[in-house]
PDB file of N, CA and C in Angstrom:
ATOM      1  N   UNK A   1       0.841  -1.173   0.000  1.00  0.00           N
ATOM      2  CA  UNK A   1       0.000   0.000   0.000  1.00  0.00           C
ATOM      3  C   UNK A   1       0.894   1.248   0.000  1.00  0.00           C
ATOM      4  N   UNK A   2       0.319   2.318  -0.915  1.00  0.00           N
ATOM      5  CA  UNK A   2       1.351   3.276  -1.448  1.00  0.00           C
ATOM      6  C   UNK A   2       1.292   4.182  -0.158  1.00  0.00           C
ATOM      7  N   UNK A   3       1.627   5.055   0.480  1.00  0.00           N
ATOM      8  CA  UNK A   3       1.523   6.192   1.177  1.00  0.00           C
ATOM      9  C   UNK A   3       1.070   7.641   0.641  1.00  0.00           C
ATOM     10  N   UNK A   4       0.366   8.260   0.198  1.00  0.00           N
ATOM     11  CA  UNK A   4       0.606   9.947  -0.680  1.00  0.00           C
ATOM     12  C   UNK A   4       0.081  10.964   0.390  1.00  0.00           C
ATOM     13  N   UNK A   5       1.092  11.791  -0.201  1.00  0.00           N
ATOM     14  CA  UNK A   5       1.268  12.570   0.687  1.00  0.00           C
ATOM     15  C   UNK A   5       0.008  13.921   0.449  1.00  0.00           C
ATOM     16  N   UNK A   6      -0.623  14.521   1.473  1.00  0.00           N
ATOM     17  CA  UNK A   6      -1.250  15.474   1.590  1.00  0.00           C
ATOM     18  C   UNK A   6      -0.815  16.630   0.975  1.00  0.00           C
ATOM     19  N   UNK A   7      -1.351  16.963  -0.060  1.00  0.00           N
ATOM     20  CA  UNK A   7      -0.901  18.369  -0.554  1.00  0.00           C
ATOM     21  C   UNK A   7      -1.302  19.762   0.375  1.00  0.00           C
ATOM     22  N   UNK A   8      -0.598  20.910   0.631  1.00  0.00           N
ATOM     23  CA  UNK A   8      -0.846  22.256   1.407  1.00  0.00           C
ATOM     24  C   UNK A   8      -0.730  23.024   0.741  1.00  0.00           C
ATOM     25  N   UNK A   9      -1.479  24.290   0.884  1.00  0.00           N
ATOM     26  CA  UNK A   9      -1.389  25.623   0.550  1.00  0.00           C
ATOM     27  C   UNK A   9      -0.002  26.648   1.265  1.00  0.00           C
ATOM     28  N   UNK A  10       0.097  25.892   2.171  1.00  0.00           N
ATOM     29  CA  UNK A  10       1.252  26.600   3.104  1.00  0.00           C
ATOM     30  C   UNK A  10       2.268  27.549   2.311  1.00  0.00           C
ATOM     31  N   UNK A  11       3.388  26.800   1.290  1.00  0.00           N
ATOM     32  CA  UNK A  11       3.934  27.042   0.079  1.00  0.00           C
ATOM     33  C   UNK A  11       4.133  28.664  -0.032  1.00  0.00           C
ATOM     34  N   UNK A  12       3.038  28.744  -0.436  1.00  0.00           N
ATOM     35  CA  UNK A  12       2.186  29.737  -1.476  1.00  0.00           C
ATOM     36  C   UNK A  12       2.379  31.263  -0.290  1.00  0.00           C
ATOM     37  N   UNK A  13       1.973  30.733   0.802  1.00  0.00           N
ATOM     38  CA  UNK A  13       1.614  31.896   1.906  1.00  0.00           C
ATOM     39  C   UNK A  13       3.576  32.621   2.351  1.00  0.00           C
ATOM     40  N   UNK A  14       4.097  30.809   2.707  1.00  0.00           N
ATOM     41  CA  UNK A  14       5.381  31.306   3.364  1.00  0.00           C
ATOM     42  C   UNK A  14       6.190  32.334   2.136  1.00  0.00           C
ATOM     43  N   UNK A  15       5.509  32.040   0.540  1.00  0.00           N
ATOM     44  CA  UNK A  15       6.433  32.462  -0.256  1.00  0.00           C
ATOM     45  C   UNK A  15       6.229  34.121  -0.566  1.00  0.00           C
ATOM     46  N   UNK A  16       4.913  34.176   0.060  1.00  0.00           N
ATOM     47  CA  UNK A  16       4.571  36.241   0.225  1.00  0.00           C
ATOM     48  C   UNK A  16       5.174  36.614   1.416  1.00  0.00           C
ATOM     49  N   UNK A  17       5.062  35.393   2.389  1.00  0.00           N
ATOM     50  CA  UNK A  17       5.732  36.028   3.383  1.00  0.00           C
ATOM     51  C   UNK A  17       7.396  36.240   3.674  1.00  0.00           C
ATOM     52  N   UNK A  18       7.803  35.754   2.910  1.00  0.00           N
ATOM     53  CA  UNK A  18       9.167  35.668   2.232  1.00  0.00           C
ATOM     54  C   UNK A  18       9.556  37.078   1.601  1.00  0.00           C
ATOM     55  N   UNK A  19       8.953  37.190   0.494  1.00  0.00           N
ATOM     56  CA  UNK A  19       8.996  38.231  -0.518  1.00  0.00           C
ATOM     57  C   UNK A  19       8.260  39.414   0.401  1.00  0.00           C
ATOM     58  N   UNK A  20       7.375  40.068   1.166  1.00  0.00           N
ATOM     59  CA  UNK A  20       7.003  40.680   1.627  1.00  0.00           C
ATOM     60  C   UNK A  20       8.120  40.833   2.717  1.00  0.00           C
ATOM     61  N   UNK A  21       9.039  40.056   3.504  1.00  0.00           N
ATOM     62  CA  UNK A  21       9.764  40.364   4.473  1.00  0.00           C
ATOM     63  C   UNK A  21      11.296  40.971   3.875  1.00  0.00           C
ATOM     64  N   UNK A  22      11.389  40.259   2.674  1.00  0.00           N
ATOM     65  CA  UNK A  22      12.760  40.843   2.137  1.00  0.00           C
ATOM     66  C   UNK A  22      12.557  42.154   1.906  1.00  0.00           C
ATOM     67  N   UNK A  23      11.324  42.374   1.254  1.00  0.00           N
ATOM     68  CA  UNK A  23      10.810  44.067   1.040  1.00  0.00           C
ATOM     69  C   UNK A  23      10.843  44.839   1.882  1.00  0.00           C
ATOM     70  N   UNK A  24       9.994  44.510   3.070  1.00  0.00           N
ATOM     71  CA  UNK A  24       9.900  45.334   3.934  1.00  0.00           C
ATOM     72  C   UNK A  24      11.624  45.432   4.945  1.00  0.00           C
ATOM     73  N   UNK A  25      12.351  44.536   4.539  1.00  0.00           N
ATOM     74  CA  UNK A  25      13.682  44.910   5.166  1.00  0.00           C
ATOM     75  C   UNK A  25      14.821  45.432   4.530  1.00  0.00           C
ATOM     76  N   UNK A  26      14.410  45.540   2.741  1.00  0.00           N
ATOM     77  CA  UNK A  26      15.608  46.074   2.221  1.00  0.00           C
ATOM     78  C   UNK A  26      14.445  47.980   1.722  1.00  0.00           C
ATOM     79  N   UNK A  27      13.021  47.805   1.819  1.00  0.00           N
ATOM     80  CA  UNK A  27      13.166  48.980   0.855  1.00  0.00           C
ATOM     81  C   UNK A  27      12.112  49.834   2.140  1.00  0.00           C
ATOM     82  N   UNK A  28      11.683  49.338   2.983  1.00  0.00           N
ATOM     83  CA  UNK A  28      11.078  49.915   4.203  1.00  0.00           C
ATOM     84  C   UNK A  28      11.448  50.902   5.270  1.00  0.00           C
ATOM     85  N   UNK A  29      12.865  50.434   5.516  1.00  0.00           N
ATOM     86  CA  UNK A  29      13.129  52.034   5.974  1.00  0.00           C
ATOM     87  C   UNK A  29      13.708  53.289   5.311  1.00  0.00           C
ATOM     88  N   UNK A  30      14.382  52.819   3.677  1.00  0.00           N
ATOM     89  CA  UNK A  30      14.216  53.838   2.548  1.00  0.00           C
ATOM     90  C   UNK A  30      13.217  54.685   2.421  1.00  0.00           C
ATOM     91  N   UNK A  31      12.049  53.660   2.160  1.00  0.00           N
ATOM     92  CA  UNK A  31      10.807  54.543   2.305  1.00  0.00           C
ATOM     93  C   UNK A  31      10.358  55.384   3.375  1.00  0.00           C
ATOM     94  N   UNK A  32      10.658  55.154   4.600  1.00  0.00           N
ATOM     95  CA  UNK A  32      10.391  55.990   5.335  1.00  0.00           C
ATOM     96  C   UNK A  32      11.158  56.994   5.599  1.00  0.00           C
ATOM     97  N   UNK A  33      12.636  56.539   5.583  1.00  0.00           N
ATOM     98  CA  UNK A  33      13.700  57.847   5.405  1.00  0.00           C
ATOM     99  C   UNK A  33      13.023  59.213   4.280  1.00  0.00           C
ATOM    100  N   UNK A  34      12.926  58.233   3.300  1.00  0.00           N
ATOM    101  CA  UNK A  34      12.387  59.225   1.851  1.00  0.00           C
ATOM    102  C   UNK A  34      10.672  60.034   2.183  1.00  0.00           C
ATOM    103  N   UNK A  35       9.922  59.176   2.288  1.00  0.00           N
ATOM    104  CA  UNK A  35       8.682  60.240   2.866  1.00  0.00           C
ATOM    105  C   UNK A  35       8.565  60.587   3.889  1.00  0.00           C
ATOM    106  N   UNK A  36       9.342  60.355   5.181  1.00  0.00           N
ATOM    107  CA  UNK A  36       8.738  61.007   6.510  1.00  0.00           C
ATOM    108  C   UNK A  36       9.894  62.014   6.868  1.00  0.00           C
ATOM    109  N   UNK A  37      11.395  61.901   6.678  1.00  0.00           N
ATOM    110  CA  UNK A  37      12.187  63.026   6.774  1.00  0.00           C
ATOM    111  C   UNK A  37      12.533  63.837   5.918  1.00  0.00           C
ATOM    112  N   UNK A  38      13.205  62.667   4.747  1.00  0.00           N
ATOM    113  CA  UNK A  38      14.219  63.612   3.456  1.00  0.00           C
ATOM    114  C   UNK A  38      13.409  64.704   3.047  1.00  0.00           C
ATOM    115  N   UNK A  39      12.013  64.478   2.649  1.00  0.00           N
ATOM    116  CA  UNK A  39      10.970  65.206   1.594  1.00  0.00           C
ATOM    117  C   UNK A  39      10.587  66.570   2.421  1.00  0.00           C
ATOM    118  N   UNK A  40       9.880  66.222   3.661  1.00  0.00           N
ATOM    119  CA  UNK A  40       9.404  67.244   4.134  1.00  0.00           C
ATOM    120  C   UNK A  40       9.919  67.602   5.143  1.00  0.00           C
ATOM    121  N   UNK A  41      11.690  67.143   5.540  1.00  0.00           N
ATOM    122  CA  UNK A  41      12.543  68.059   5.510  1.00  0.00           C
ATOM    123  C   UNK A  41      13.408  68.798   4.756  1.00  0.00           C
ATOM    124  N   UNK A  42      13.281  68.737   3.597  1.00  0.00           N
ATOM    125  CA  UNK A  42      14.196  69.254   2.259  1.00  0.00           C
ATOM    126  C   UNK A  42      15.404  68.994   2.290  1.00  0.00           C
ATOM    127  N   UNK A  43      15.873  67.395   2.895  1.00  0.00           N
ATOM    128  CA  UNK A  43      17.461  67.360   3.214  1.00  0.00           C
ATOM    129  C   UNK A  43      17.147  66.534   1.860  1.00  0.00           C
ATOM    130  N   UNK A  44      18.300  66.371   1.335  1.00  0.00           N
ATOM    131  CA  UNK A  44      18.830  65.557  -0.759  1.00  0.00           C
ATOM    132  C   UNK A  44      17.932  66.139  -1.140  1.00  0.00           C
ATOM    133  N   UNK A  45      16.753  66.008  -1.142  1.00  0.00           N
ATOM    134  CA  UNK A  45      15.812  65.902  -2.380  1.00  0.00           C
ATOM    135  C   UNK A  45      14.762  66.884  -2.735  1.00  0.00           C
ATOM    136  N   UNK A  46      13.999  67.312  -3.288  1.00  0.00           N
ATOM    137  CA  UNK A  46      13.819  68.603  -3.413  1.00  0.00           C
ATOM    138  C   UNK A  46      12.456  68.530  -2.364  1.00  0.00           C
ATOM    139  N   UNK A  47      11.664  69.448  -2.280  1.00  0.00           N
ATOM    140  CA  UNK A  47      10.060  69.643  -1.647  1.00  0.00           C
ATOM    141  C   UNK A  47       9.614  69.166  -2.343  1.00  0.00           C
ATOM    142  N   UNK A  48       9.173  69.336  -3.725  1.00  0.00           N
ATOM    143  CA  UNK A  48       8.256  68.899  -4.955  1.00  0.00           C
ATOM    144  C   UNK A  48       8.723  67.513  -5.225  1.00  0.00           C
ATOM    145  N   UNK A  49       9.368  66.749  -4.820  1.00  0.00           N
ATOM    146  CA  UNK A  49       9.431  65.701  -5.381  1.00  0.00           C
ATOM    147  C   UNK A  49       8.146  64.539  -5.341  1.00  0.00           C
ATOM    148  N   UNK A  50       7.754  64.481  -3.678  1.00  0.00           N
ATOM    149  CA  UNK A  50       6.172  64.104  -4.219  1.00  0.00           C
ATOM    150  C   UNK A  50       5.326  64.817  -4.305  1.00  0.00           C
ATOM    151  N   UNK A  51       5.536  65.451  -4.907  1.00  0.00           N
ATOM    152  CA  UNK A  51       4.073  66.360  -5.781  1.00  0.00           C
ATOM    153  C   UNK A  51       3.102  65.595  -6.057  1.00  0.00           C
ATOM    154  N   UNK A  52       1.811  66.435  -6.165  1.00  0.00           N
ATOM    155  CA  UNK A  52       0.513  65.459  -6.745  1.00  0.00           C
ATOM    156  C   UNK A  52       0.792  65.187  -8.086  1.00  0.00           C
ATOM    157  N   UNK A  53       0.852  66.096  -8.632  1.00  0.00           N
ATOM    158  CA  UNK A  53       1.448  65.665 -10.359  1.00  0.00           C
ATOM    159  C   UNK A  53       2.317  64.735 -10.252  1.00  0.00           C
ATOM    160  N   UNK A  54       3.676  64.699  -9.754  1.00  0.00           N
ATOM    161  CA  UNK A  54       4.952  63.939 -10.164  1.00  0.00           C
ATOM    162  C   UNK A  54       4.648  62.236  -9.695  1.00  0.00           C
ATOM    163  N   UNK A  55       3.540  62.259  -8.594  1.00  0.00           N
ATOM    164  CA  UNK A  55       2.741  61.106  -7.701  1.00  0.00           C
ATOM    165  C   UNK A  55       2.048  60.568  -8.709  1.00  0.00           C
ATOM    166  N   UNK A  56       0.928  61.294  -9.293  1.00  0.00           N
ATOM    167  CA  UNK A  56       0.618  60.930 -10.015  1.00  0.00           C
ATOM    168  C   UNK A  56       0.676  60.158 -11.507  1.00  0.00           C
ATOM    169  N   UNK A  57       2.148  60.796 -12.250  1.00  0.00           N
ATOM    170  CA  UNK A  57       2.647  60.791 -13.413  1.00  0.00           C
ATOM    171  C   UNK A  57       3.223  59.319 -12.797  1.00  0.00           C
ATOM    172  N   UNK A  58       3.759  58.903 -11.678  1.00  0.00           N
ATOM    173  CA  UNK A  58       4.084  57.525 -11.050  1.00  0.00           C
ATOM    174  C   UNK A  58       3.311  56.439 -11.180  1.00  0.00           C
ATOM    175  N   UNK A  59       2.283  56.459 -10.810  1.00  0.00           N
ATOM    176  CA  UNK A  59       1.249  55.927 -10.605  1.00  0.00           C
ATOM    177  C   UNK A  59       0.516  55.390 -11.835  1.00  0.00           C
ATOM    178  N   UNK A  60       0.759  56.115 -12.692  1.00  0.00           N
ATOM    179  CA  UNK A  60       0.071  55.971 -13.958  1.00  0.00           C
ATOM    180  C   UNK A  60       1.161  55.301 -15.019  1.00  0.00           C
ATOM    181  N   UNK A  61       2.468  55.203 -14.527  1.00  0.00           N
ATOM    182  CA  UNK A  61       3.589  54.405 -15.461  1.00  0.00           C
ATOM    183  C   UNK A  61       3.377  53.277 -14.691  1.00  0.00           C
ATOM    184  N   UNK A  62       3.617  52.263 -16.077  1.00  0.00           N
ATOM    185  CA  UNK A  62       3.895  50.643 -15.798  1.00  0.00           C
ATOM    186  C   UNK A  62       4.486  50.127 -14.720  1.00  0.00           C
ATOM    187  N   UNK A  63       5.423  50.812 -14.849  1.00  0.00           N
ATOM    188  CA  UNK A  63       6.798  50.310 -14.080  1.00  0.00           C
ATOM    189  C   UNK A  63       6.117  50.708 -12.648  1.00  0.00           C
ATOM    190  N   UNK A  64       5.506  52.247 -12.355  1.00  0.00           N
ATOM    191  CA  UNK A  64       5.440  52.819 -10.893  1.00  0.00           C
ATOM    192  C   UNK A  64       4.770  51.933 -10.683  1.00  0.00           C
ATOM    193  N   UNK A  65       3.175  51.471 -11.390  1.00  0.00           N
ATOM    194  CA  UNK A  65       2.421  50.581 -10.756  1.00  0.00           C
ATOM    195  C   UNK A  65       2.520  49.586 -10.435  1.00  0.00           C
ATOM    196  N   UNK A  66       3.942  48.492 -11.304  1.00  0.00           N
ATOM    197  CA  UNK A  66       4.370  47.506 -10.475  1.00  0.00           C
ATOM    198  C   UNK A  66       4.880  47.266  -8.878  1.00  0.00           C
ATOM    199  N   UNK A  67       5.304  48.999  -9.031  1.00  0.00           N
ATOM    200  CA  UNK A  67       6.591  49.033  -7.622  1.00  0.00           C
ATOM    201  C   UNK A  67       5.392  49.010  -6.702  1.00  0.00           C
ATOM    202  N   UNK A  68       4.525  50.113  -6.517  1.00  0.00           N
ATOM    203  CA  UNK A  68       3.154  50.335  -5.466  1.00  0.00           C
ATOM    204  C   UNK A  68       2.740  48.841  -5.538  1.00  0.00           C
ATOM    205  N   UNK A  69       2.137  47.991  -6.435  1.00  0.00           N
ATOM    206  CA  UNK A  69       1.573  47.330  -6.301  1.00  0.00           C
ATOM    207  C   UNK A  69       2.345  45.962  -5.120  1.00  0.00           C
ATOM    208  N   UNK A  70       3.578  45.840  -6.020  1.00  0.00           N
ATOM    209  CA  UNK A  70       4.517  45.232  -4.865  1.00  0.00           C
ATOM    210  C   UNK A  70       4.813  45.699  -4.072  1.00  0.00           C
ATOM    211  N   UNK A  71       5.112  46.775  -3.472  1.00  0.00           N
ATOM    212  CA  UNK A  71       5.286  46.843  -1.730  1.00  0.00           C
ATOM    213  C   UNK A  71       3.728  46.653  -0.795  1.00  0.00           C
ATOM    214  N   UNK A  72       2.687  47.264  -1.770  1.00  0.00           N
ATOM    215  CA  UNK A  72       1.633  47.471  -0.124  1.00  0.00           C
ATOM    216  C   UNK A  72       1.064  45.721  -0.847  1.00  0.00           C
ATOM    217  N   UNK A  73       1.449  45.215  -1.276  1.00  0.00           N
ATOM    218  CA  UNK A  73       0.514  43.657  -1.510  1.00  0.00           C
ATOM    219  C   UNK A  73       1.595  42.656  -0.790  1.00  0.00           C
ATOM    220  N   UNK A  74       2.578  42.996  -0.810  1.00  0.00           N
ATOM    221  CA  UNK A  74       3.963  42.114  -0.480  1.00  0.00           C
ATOM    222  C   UNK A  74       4.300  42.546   1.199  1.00  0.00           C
ATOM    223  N   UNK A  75       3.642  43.736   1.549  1.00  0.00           N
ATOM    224  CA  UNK A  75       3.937  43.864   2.800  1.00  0.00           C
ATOM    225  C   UNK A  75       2.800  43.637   3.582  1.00  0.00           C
ATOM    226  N   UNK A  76       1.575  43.661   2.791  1.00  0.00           N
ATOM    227  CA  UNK A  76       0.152  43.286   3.615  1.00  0.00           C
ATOM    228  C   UNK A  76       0.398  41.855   3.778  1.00  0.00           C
ATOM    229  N   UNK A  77       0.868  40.858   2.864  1.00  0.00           N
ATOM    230  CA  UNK A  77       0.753  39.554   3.063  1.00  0.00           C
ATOM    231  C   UNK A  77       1.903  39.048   3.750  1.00  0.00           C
ATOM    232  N   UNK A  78       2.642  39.883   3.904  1.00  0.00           N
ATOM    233  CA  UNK A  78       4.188  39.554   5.313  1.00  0.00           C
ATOM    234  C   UNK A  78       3.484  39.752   6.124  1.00  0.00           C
ATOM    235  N   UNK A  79       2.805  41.069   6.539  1.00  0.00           N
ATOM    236  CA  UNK A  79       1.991  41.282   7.682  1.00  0.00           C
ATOM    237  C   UNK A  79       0.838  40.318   8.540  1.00  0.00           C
ATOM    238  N   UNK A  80       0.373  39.861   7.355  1.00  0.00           N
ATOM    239  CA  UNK A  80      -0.998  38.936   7.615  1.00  0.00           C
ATOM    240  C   UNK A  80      -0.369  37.631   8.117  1.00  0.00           C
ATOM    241  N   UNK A  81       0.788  37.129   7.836  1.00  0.00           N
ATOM    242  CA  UNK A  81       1.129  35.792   8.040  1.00  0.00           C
ATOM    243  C   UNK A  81       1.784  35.957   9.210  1.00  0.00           C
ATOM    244  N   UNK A  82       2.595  37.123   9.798  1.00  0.00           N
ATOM    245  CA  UNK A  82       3.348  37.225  10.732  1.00  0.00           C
ATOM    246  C   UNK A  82       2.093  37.517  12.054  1.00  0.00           C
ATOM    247  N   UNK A  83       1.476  38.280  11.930  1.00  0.00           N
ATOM    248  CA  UNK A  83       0.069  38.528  12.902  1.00  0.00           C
ATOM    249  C   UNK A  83      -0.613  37.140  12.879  1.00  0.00           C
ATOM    250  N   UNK A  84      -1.032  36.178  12.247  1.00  0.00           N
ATOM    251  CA  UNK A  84      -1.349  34.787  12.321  1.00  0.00           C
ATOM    252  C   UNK A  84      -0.272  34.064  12.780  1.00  0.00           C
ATOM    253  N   UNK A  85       1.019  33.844  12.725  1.00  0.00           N
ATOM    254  CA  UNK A  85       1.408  32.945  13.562  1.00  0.00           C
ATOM    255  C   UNK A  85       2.036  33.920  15.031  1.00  0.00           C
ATOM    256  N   UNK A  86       1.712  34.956  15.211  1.00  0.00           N
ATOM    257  CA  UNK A  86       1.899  35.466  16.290  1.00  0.00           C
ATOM    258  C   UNK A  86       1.074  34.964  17.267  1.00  0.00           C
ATOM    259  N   UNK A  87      -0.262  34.854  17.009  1.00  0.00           N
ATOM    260  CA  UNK A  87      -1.794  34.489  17.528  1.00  0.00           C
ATOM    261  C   UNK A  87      -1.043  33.698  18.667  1.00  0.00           C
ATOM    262  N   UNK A  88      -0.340  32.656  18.072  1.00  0.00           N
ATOM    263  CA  UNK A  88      -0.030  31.375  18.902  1.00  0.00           C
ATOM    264  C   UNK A  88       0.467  31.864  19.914  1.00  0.00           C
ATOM    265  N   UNK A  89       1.708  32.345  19.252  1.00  0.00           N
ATOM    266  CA  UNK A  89       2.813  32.974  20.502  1.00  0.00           C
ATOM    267  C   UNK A  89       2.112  33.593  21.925  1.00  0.00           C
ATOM    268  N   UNK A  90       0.759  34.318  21.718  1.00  0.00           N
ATOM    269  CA  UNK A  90       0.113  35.005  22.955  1.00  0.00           C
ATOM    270  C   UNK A  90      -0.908  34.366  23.320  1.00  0.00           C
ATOM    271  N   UNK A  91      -1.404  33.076  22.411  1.00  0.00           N
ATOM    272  CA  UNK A  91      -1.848  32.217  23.603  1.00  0.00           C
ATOM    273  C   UNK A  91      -3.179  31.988  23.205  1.00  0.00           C
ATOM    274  N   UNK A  92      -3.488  32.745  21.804  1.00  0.00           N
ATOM    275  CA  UNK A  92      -4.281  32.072  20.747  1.00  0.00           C
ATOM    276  C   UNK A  92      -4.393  31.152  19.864  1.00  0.00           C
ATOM    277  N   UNK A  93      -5.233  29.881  19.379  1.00  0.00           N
ATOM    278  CA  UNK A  93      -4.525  28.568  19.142  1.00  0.00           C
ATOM    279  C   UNK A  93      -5.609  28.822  17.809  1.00  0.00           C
ATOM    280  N   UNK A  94      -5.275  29.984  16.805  1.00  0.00           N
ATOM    281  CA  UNK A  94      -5.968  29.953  15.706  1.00  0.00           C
ATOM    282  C   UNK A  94      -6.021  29.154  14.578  1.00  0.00           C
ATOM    283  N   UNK A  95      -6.997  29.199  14.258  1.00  0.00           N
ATOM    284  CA  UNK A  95      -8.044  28.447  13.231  1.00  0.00           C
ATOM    285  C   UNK A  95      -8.223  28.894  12.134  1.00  0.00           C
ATOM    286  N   UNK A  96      -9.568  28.609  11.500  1.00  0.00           N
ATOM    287  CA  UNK A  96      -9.924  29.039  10.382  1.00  0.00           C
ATOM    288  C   UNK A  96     -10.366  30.288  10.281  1.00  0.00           C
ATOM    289  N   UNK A  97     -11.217  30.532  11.499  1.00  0.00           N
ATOM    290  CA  UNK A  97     -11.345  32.203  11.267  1.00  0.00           C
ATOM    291  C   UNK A  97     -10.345  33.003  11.661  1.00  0.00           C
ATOM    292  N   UNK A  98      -9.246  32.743  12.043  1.00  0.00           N
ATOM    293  CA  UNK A  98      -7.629  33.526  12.112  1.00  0.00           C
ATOM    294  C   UNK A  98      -7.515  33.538  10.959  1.00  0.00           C
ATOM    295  N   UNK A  99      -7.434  32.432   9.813  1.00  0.00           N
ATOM    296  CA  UNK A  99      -6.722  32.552   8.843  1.00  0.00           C
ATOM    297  C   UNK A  99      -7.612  33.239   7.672  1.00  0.00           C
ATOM    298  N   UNK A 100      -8.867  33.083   7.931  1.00  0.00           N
ATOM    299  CA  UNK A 100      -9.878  33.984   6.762  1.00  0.00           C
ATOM    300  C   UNK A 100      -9.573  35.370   7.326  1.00  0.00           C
ATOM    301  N   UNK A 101      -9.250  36.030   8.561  1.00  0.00           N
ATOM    302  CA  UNK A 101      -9.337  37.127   9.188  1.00  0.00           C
ATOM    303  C   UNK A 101      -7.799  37.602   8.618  1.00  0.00           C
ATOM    304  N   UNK A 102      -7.130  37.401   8.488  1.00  0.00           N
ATOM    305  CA  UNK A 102      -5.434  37.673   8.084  1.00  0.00           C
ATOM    306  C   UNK A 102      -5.480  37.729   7.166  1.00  0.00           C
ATOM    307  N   UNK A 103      -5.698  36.507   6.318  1.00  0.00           N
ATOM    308  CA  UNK A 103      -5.341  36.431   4.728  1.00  0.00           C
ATOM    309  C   UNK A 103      -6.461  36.618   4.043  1.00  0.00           C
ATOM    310  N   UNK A 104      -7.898  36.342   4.723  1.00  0.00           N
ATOM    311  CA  UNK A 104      -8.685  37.455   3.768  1.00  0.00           C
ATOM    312  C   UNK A 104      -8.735  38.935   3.393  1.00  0.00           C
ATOM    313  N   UNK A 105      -8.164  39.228   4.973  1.00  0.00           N
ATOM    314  CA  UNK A 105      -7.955  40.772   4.708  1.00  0.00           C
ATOM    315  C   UNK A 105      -6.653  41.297   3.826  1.00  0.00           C
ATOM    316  N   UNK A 106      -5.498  40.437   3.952  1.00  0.00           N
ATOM    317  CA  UNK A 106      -4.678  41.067   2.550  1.00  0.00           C
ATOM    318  C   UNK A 106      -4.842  40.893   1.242  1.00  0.00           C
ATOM    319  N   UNK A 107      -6.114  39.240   1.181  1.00  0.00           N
ATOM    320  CA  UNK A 107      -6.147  38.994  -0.219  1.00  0.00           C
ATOM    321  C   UNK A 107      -7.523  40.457  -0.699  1.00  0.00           C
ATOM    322  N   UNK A 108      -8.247  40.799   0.274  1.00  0.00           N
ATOM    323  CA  UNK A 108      -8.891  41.943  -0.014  1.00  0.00           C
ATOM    324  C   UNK A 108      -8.378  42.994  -0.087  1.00  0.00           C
ATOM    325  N   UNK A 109      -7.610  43.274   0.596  1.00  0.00           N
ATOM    326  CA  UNK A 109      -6.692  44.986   0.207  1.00  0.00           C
ATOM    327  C   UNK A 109      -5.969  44.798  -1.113  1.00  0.00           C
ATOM    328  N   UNK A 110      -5.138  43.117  -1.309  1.00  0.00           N
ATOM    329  CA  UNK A 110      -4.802  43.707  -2.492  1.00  0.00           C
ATOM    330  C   UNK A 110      -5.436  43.784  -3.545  1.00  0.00           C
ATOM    331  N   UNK A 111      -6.917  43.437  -3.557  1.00  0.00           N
ATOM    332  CA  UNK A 111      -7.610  43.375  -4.793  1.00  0.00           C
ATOM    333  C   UNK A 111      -7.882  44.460  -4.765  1.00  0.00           C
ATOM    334  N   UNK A 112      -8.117  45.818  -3.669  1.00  0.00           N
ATOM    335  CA  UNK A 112      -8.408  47.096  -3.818  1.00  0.00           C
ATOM    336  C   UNK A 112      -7.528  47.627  -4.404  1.00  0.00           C
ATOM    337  N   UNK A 113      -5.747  47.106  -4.158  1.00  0.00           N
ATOM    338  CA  UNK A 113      -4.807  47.889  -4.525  1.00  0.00           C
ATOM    339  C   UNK A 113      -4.935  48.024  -6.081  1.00  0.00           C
ATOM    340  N   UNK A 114      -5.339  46.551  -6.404  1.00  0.00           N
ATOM    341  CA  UNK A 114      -5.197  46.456  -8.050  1.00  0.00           C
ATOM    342  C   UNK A 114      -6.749  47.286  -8.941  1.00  0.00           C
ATOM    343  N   UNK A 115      -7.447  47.018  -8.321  1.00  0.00           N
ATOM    344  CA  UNK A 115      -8.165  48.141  -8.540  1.00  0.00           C
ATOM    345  C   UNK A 115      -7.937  49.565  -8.708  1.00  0.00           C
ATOM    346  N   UNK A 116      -7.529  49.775  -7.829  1.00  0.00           N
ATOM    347  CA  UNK A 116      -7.563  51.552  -7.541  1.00  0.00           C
ATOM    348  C   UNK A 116      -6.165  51.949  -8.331  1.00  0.00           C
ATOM    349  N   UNK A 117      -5.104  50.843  -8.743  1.00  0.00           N
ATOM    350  CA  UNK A 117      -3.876  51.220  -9.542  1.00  0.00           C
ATOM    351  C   UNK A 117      -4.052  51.016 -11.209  1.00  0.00           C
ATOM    352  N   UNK A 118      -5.484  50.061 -11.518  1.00  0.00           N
ATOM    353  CA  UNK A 118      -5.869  50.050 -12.720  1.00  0.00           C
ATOM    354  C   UNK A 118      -6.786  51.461 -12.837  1.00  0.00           C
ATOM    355  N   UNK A 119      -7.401  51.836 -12.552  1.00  0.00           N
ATOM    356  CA  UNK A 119      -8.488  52.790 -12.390  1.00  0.00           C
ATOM    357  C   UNK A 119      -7.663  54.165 -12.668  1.00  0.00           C
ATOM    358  N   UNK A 120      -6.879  54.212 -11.816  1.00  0.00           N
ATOM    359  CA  UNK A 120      -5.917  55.483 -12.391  1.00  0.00           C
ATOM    360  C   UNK A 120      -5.435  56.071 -14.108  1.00  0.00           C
ATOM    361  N   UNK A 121      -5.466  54.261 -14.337  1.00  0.00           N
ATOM    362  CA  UNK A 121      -5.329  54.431 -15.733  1.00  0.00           C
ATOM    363  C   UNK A 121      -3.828  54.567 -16.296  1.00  0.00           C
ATOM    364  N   UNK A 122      -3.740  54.831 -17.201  1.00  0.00           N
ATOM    365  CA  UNK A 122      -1.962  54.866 -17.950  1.00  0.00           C
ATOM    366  C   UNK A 122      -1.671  56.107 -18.709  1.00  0.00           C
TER     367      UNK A 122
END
């Protein structure tokens, strides 16, 4: 009698949470250096650099909408997996509604993201 093995979704989750953690550790505190001091302290870079226009003109290139789309989808789903197996750590022994509550909510933000980054248009 053969043995087969149970297939998992697991895979799939550890591999956003992977890619969402490398992100958020190589381009996360860039980003915050860049919008919360550099900008609207005028140290390197100019005031206008996020402008609504220049934000915009971002947003609406290929390329910008890949980058947006990968950080807040890649860091919602690092987020969601790290807050689910935290659960445990404090003494919550979550389930299914942990895991619809986590990963439904990033697989829903990012469908807003892709929305609201198609909608902008090109």
């Amino acid at each position: 009698m053969k043995k087969t093995l149970k297939r998992s979704n697991a895979p799939i989750f550890w591999a956003l949470f992977g890619a969402g953690g490398m992100l958020s550790a190589l381009l996360g505190p860039m980003l915050v250096f860049i919008t919360g001091l550099a900008i609207p302290l005028g140290m390197l870079l100019p005031v206008d650099t996020m402008s609504y226009a220049k934000m915009l003109a971002f947003a609406q290139n290929i390329v910008g909408k890949g980058f947006i789309f990968a950080i807040i989808s890649l860091f919602l789903w690092h987020a969601a997996h790290r807050i689910f197996h935290s659960l445990h750590d404090i003494g919550i022994h979550a389930g299914i509604v942990a895991k619809l509550i986590c990963y439904g909510g990033a697989l829903a933000a990012t469908l807003v993201t892709a929305y609201t980054l198609l909608a902008i248009g090109f």
